[in-house]
Protein backbone atom coordinates (compact mmCIF):
# COMPACT_ATOMS: atom_id res chain seq x y z
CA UNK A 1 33.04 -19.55 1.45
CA UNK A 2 30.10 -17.23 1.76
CA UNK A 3 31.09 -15.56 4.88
CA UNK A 4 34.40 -15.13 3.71
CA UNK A 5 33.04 -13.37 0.64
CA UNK A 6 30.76 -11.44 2.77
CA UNK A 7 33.52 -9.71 4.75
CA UNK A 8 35.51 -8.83 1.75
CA UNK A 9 33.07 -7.13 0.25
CA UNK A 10 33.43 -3.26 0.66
CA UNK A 11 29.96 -2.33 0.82
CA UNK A 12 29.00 -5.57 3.24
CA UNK A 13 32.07 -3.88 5.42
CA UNK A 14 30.31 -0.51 5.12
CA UNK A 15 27.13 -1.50 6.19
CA UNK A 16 28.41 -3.59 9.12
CA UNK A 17 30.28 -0.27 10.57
CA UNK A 18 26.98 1.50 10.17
CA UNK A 19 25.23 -0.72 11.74
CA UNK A 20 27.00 -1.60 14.59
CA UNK A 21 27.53 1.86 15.35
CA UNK A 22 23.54 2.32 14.62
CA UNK A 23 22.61 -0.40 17.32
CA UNK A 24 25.05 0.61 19.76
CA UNK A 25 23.94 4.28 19.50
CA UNK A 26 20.07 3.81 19.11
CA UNK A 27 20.41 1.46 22.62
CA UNK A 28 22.10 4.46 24.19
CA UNK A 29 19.70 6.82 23.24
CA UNK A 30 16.84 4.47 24.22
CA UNK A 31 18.52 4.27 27.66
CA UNK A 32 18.52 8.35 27.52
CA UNK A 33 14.99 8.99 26.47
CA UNK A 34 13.59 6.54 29.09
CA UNK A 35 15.26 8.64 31.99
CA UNK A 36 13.98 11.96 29.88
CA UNK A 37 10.37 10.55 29.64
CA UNK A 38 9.96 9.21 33.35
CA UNK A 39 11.29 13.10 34.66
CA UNK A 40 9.33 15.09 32.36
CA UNK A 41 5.73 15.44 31.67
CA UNK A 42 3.87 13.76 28.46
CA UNK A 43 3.65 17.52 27.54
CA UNK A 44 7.37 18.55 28.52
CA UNK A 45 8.53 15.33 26.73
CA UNK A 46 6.65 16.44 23.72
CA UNK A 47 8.30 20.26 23.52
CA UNK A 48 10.93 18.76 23.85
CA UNK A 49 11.24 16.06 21.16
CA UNK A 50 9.66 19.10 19.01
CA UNK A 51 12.23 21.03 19.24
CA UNK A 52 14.87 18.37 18.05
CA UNK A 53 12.18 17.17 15.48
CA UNK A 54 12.37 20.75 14.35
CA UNK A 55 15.97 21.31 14.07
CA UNK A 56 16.02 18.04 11.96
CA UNK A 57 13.72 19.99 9.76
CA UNK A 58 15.77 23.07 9.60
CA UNK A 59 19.03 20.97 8.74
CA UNK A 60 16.81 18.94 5.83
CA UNK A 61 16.13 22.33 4.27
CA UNK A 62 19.71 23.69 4.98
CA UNK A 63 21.14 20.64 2.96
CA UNK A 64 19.50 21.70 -0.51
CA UNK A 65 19.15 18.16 -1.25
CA UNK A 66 22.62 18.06 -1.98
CA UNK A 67 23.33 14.64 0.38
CA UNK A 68 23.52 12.16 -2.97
CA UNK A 69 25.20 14.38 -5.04
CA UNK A 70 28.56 15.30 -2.69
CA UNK A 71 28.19 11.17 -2.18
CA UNK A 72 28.29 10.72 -5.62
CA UNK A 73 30.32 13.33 -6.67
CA UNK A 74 33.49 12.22 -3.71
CA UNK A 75 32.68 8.58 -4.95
CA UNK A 76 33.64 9.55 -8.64
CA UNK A 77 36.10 12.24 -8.03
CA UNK A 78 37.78 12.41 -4.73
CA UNK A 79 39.65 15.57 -5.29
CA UNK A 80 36.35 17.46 -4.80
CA UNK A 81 36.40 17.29 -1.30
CA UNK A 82 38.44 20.08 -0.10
CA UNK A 83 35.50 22.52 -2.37
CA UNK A 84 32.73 21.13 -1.26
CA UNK A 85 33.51 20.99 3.01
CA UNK A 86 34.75 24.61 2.63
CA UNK A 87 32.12 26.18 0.11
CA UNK A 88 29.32 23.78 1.45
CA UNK A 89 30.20 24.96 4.54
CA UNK A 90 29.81 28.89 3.52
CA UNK A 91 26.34 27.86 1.52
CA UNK A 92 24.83 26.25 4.35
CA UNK A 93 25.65 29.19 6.81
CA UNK A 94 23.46 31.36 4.63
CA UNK A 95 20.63 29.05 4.05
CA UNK A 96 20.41 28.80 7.69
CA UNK A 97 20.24 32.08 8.43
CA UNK A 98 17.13 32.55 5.59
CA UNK A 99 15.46 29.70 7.37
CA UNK A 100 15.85 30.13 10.31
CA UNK A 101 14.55 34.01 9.76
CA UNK A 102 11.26 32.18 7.98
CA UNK A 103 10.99 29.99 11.06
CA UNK A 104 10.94 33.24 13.46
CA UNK A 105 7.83 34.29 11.32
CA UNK A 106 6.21 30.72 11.70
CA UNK A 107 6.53 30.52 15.22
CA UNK A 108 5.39 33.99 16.19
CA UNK A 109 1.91 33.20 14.31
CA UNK A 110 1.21 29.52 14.60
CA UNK A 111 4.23 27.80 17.29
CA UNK A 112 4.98 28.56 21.07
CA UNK A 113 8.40 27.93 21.32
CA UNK A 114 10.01 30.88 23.76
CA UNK A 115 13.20 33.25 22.54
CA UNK A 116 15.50 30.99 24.37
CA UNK A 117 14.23 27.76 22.62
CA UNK A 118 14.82 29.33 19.29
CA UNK A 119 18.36 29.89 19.69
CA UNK A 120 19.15 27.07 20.62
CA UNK A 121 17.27 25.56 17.88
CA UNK A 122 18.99 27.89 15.53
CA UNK A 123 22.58 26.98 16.73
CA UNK A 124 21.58 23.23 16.94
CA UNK A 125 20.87 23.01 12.88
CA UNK A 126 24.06 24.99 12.11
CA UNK A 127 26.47 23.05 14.24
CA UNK A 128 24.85 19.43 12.47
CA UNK A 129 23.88 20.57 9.02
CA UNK A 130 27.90 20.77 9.39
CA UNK A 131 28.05 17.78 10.77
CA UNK A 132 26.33 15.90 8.07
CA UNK A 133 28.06 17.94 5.16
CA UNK A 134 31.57 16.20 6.78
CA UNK A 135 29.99 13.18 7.46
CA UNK A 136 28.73 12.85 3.83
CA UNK A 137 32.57 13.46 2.57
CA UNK A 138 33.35 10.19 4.42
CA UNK A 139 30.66 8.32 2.64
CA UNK A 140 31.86 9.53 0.05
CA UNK A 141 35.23 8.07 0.23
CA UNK A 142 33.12 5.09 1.70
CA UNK A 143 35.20 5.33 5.01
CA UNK A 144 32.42 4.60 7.50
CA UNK A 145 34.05 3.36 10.10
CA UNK A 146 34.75 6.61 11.79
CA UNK A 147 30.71 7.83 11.84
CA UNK A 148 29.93 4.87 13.13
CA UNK A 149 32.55 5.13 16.02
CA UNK A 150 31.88 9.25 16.68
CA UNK A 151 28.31 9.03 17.09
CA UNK A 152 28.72 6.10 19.44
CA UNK A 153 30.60 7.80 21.24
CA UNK A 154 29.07 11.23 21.32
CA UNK A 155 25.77 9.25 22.05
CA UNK A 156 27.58 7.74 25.07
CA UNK A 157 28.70 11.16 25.86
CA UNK A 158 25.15 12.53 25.95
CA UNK A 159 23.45 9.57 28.04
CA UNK A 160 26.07 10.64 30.39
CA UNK A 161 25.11 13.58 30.75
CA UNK A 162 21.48 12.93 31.10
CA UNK A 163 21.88 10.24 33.57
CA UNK A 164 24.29 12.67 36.13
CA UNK A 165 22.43 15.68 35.61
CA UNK A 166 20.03 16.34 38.96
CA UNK A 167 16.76 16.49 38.64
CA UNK A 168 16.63 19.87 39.97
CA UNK A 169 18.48 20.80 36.80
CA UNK A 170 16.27 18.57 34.72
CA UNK A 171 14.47 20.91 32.10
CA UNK A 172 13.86 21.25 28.24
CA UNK A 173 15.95 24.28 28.16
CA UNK A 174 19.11 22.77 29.62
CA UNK A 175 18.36 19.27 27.89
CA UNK A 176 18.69 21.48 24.52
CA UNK A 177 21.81 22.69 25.88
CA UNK A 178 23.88 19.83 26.70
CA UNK A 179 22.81 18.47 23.05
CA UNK A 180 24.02 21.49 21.84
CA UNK A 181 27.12 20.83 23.17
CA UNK A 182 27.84 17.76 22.67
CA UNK A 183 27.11 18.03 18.87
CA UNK A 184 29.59 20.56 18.57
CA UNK A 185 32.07 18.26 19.65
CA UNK A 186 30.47 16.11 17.26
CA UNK A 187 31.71 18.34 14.57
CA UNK A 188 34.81 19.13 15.37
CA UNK A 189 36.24 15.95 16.02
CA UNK A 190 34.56 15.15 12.13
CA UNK A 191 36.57 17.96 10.81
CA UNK A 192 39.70 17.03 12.84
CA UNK A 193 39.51 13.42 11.74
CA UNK A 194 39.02 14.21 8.04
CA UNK A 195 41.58 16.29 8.13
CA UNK A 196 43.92 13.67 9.95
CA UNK A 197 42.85 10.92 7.31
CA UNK A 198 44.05 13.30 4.38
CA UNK A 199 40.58 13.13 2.54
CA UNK A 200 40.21 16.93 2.31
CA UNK A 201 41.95 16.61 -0.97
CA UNK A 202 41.99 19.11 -3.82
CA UNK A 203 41.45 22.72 -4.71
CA UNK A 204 39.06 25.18 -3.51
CA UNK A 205 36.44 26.68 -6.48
CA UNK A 206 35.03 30.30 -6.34
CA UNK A 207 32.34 30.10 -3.93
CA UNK A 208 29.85 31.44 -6.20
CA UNK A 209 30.86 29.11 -8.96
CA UNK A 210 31.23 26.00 -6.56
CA UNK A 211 28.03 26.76 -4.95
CA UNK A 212 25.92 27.32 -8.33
CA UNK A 213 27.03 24.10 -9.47
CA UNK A 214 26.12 22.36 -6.37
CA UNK A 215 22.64 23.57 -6.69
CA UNK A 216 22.27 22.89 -10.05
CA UNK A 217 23.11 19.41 -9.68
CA UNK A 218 21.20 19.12 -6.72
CA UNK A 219 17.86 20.97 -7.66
CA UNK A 220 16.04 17.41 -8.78
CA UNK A 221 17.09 16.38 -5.41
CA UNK A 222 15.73 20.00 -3.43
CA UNK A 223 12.55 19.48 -5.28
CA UNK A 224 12.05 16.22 -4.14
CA UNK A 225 13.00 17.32 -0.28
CA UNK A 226 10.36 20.26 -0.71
CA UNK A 227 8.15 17.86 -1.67
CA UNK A 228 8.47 15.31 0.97
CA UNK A 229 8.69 17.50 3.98
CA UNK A 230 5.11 17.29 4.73
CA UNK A 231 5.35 13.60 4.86
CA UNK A 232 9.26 13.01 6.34
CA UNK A 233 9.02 16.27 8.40
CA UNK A 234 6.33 18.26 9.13
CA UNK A 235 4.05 15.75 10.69
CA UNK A 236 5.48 17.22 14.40
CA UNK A 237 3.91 20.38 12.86
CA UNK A 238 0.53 19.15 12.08
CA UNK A 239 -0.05 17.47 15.39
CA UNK A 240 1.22 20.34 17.13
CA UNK A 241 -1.43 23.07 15.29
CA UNK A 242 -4.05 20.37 14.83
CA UNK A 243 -3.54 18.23 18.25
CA UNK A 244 -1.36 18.74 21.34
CA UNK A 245 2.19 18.41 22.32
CA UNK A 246 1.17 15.58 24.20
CA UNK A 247 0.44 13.71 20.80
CA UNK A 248 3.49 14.88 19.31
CA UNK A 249 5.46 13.22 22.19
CA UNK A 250 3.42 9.99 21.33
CA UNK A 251 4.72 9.98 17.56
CA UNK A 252 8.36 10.88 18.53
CA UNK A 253 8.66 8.86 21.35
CA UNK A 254 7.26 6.38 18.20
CA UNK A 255 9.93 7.12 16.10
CA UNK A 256 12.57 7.45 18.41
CA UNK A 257 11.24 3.26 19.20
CA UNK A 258 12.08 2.13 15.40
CA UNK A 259 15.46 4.27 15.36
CA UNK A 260 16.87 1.20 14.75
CA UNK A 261 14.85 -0.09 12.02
CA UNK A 262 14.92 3.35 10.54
CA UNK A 263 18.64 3.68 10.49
CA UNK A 264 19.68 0.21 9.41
CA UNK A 265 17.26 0.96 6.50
CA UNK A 266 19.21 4.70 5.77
CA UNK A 267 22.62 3.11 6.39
CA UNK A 268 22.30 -0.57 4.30
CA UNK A 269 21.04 2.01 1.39
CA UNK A 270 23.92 4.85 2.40
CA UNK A 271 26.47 2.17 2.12
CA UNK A 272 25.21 1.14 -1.41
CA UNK A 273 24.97 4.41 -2.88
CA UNK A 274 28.31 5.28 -3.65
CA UNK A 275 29.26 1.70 -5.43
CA UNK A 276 25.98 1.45 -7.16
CA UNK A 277 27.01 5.20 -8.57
CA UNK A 278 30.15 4.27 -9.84
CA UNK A 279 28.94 0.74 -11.38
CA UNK A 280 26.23 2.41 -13.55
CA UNK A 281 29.23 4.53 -15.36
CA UNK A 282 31.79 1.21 -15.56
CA UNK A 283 29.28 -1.27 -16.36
CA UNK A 284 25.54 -0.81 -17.31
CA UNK A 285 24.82 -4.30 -17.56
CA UNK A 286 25.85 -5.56 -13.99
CA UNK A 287 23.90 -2.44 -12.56
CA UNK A 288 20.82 -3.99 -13.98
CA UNK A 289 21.20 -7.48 -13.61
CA UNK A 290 22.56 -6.57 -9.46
CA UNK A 291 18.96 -4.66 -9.12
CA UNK A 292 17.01 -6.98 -10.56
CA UNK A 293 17.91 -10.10 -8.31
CA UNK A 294 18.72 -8.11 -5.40
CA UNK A 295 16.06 -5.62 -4.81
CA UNK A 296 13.40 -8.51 -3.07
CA UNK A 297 16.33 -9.38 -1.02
CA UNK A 298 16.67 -6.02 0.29
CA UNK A 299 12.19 -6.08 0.93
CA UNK A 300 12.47 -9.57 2.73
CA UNK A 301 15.16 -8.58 5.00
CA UNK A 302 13.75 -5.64 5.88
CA UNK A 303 10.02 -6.77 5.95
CA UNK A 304 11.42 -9.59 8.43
CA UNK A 305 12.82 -7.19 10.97
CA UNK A 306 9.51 -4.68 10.75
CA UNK A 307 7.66 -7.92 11.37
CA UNK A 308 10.04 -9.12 14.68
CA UNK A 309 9.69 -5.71 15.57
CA UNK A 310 6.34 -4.84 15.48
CA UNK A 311 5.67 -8.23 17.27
CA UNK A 312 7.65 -7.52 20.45
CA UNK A 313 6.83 -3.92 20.75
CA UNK A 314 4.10 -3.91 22.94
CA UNK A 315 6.10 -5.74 25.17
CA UNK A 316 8.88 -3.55 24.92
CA UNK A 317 6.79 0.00 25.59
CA UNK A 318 5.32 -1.74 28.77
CA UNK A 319 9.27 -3.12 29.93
CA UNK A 320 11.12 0.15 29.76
CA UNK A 321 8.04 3.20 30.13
CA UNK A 322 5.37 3.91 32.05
CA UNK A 323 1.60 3.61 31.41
CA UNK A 324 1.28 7.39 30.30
CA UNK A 325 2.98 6.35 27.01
CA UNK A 326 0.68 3.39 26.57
CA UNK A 327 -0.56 4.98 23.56
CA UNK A 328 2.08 5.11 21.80
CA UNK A 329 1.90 1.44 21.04
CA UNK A 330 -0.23 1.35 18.60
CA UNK A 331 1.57 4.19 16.34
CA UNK A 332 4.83 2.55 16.77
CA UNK A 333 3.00 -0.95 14.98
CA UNK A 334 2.00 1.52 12.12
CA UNK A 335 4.60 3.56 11.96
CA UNK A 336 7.05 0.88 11.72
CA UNK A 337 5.77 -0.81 8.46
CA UNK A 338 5.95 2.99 7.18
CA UNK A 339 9.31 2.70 7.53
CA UNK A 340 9.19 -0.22 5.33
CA UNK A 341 7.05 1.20 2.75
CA UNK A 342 9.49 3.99 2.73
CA UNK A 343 12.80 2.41 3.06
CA UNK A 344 11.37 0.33 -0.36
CA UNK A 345 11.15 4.03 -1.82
CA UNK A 346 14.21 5.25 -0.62
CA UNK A 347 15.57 2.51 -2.42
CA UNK A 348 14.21 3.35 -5.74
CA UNK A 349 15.22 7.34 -5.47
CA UNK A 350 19.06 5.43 -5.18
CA UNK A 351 18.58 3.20 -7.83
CA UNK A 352 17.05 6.63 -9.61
CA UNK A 353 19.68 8.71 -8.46
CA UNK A 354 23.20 6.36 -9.51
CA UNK A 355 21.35 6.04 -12.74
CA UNK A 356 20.96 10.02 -13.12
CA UNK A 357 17.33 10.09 -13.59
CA UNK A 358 17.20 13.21 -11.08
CA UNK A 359 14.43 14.54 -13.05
CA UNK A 360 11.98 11.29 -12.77
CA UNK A 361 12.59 11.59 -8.54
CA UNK A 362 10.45 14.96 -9.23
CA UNK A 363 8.00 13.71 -10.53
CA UNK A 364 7.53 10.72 -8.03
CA UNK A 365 8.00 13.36 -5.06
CA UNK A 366 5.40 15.32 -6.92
CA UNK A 367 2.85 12.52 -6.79
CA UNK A 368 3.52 11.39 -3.41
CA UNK A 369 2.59 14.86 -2.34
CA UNK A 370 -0.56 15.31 -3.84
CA UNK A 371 -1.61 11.78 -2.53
CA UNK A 372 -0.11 11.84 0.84
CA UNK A 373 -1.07 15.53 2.00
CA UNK A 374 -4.92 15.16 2.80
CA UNK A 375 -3.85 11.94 4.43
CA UNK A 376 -1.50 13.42 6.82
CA UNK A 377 -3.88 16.49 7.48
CA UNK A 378 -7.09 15.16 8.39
CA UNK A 379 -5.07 12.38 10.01
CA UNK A 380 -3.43 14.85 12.27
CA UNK A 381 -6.84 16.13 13.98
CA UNK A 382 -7.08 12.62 15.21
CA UNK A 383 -3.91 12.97 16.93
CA UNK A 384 -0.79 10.55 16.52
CA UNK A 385 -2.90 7.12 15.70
CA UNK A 386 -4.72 9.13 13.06
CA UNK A 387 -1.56 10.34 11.71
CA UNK A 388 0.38 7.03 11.60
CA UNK A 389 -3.13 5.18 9.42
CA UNK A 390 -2.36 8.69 7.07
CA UNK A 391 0.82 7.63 6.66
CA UNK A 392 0.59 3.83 6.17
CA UNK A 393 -2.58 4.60 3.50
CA UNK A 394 -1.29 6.94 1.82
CA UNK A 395 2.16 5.39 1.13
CA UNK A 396 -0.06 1.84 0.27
CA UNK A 397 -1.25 3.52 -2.55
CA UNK A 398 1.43 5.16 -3.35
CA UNK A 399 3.93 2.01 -3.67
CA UNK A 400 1.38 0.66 -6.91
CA UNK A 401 2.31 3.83 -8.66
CA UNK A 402 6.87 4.18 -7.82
CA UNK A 403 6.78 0.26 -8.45
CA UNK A 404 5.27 0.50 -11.54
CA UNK A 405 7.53 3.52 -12.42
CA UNK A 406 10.36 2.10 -11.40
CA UNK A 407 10.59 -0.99 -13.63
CA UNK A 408 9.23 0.61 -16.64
CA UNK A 409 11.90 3.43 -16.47
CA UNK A 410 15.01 0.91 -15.53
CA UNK A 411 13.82 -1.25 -17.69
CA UNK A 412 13.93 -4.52 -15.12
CA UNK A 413 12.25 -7.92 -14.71
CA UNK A 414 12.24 -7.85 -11.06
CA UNK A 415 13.30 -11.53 -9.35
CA UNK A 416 10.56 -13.01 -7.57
CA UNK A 417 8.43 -10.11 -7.57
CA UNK A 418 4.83 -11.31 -6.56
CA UNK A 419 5.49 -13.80 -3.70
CA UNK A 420 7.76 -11.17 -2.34
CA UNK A 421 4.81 -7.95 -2.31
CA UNK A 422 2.99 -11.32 -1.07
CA UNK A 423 5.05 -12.52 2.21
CA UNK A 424 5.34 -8.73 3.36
CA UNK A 425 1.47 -8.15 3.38
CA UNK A 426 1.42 -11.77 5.44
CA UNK A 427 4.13 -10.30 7.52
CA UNK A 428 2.37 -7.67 8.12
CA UNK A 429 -1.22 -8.67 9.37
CA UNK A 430 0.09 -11.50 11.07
CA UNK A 431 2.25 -9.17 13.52
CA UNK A 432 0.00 -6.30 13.66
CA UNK A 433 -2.57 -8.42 14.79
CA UNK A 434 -1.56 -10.84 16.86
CA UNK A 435 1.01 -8.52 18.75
CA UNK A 436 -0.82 -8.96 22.19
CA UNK A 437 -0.74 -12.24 22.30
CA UNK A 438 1.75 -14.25 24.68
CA UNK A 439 5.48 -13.75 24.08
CA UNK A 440 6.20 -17.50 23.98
CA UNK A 441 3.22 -17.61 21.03
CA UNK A 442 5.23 -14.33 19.42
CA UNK A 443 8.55 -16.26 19.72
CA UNK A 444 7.19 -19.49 17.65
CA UNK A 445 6.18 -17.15 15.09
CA UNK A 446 9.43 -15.07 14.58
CA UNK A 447 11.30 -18.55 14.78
CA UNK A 448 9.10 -20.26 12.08
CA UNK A 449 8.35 -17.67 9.53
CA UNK A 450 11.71 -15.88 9.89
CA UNK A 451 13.37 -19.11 10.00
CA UNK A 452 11.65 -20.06 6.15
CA UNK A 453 11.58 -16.87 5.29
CA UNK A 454 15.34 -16.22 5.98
CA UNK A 455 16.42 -19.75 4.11
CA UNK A 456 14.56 -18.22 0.77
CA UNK A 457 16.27 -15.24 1.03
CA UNK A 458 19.56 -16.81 1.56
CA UNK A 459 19.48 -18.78 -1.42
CA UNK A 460 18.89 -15.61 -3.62
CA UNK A 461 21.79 -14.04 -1.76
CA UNK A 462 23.89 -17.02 -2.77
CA UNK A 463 22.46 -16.63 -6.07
CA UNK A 464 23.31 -13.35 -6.69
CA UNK A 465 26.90 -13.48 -4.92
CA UNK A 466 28.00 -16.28 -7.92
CA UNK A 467 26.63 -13.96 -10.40
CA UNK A 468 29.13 -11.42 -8.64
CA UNK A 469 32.17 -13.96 -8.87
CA UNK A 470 31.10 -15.13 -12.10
CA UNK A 471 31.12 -11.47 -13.85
């Protein structure tokens, strides 16, 4: 009866699609760094990843913070499409030629990147900030089975590539390239599919009108971006003034580790968004009371995979790299339960954001700055490691003050609240510190506490789906 209920349920459906896409791409691209790493140098490997770390900077910045409110916006009215792919489309031209203008200016005093490398980087954000203004029209319409399937396949397309190319050719410059290329495909087989599926649907505005609007809704949203780069972006740029490329290789190759965990995380919260948006306008009530019981849900599950994770990934740097990358064991451990501290966050700014309390993300963004920054910097001088303990104090102390924000503002009595904050600390310093010890001992442990952890959390779920029925 419960699985059955499971796989009628539209956002259940949504997340699976993301997911499975997620997995399948974040194995290819696993498969496709580990060739890139064992060519190139620690330092090559570290322009390189960079360089795509930067573009995802540039294309954060290009977006205005407008990513929840074109979800929200196609969610509630589905006739805005055909405005927002063609004026978004105009808007984020021009904001990418301002930043990218601002980045020649950065680079000339304080990067190294050479003429060639910025064009490319340049065309690389335009051709995906498109990309993602598409792809959020989808969401919107919560159609997510086609992202999932592109980006599988472009991924595919891409590891392809890598894997045939000869190692004569094998350089940052024409790595760049072929990613280049095959994101532009990306794009236009987005754009060809959405117009195939009929959802660009409506009227074009005036682009100064449509655009002005856009912002305006969005500013709460561009405020809080601004005021997370320096901890969601720019940490590629402090290791590269304050370290060496070699330590910004570390912390990508890091990161590119818990792509997984990262984007089941973005993609369980992406598929949420849009039905949590449109239930806080039809019924307050159920909005409250589906928070409430289902937010310590959403922090077991996702404590339970950063603690399976973070258990096996010693053993998984030493299976698929070699021992130059050794130390980047120890920021993928921290780094990972980041990604838990933050995906908890994330979380709130949605809960924050379908309850149109733009105005109280600011502030949160605001304080998460002023804590976080001297973190991140003087943990940058100590290369990646030092970085990573930034991030994971900074965000501890942090999480007292959102939490406390967050219930006060909503107005919640949060289910099971202290044995859940509880279990993920356990979680925690049981697999960061026992994480080299035999994998047959690691097994045990994943088996046993997930095992109790998991039947706890299932009863909730079952909880709160007869709540569902019941309403």
């Amino acid at each position: 009866m419960i699985f059955k209920k499971l796989t009628q349920n539209k956002v259940v459906k949504n997340f699976s699609y993301l997911t499975l896409g997620s997995i399948v791409s974040q194995l290819l691209m696993l498969f496709t760094i580990i060739k890139i790493t064992n060519v190139l140098s620690t330092d090559d490997y570290g322009v390189y990843s960079f360089i795509i770390a930067q573009g995802m900077l540039l294309i954060t910045i290009s977006e205005l913070g407008s990513k929840p409110i074109i979800i929200r916006t196609i969610a509630r009215e589905p006739t805005q499409s055909k405005d927002i792919v063609i004026n978004g489309s105009k808007l984020r031209l021009i904001t990418i030629i301002v930043i990218v203008l601002i980045y020649l200016i950065y680079n000339h005093f304080l990067g190294s990147l050479s003429l060639g490398q910025l064009w490319l980087l340049g065309t690389y954000t335009l051709v995906n900030s498109i990309f993602y203004l598409i792809e959020d029209i989808f969401l919107g319409h919560q159609k997510m089975y086609y992202p999932s399937l592109i980006k599988s396949g472009i991924n595919l397309l891409y590891f392809l590539v890598v894997m045939l190319l000869p190692i004569s050719l094998f350089s940052i410059d024409n790595l760049l390239l072929s990613y280049v290329f095959v994101s532009t495909i990306q794009t236009i087989l987005y754009y060809y599919l959405l117009k195939k599926e009929k959802l660009l649907i409506g009227k074009r505005s005036n682009f100064i009108y449509s655009s002005k609007n856009l912002i305006i809704k969005s500013w709460p949203y561009l405020a809080l971006m601004l005021l997370s780069l320096p901890m969601l972006h720019m940490a590629n740029n402090l290791l590269d003034i304050n370290s060496s490329k070699e330590e910004v290789g570390y912390f990508n190759l890091a990161k590119k580790l818990m792509g997984p965990v990262q984007l089941i995380i973005t993609f369980s919260l992406t598929a949420i968004f849009p039905n949590i948006s449109a239930m806080f306008i039809k019924d307050t009530e159920k909005f409250k009371m589906l928070i409430s019981k289902g937010i310590h849900i959403f922090i077991g599950l996702t404590a339970l995979f950063c603690f399976s994770f973070t258990l096996f990934s010693h053993d998984i740097v030493l299976l698929v790299f070699s021992d130059k990358y050794l130390p980047a064991i120890k920021v993928v451990q921290l780094q990972v339960w980041f990604l838990f501290l933050n995906g908890i966050n994330h979380f709130i700014v949605i809960i924050f954001g379908a309850a149109n309390r733009e105005k109280q993300i600011y502030k949160l963004a605001l304080v998460n700055l002023i804590i976080s920054a001297p973190f991140l910097y003087y943990g940058s001088l100590y290369g990646a490691l030092g970085i990573s303990y930034g991030f994971i104090a900074s965000f501890a102390i942090f999480e007292f003050y959102i939490w406390y924000q967050f219930k006060r503002k909503i107005n919640l009595s949060i289910s099971h609240e202290k044995i859940t904050w509880l279990i993920s600390i356990f979680l925690f310093s049981i697999s960061y510190f026992m994480s080299n010890t035999p994998l047959y001992q690691k097994a045990i442990l994943v088996i046993v506490f997930g095992g109790l952890y998991s039947r706890f959390l299932f009863k909730s779920f079952n909880s709160l789906t007869t709540y569902k029925v019941e309403k």
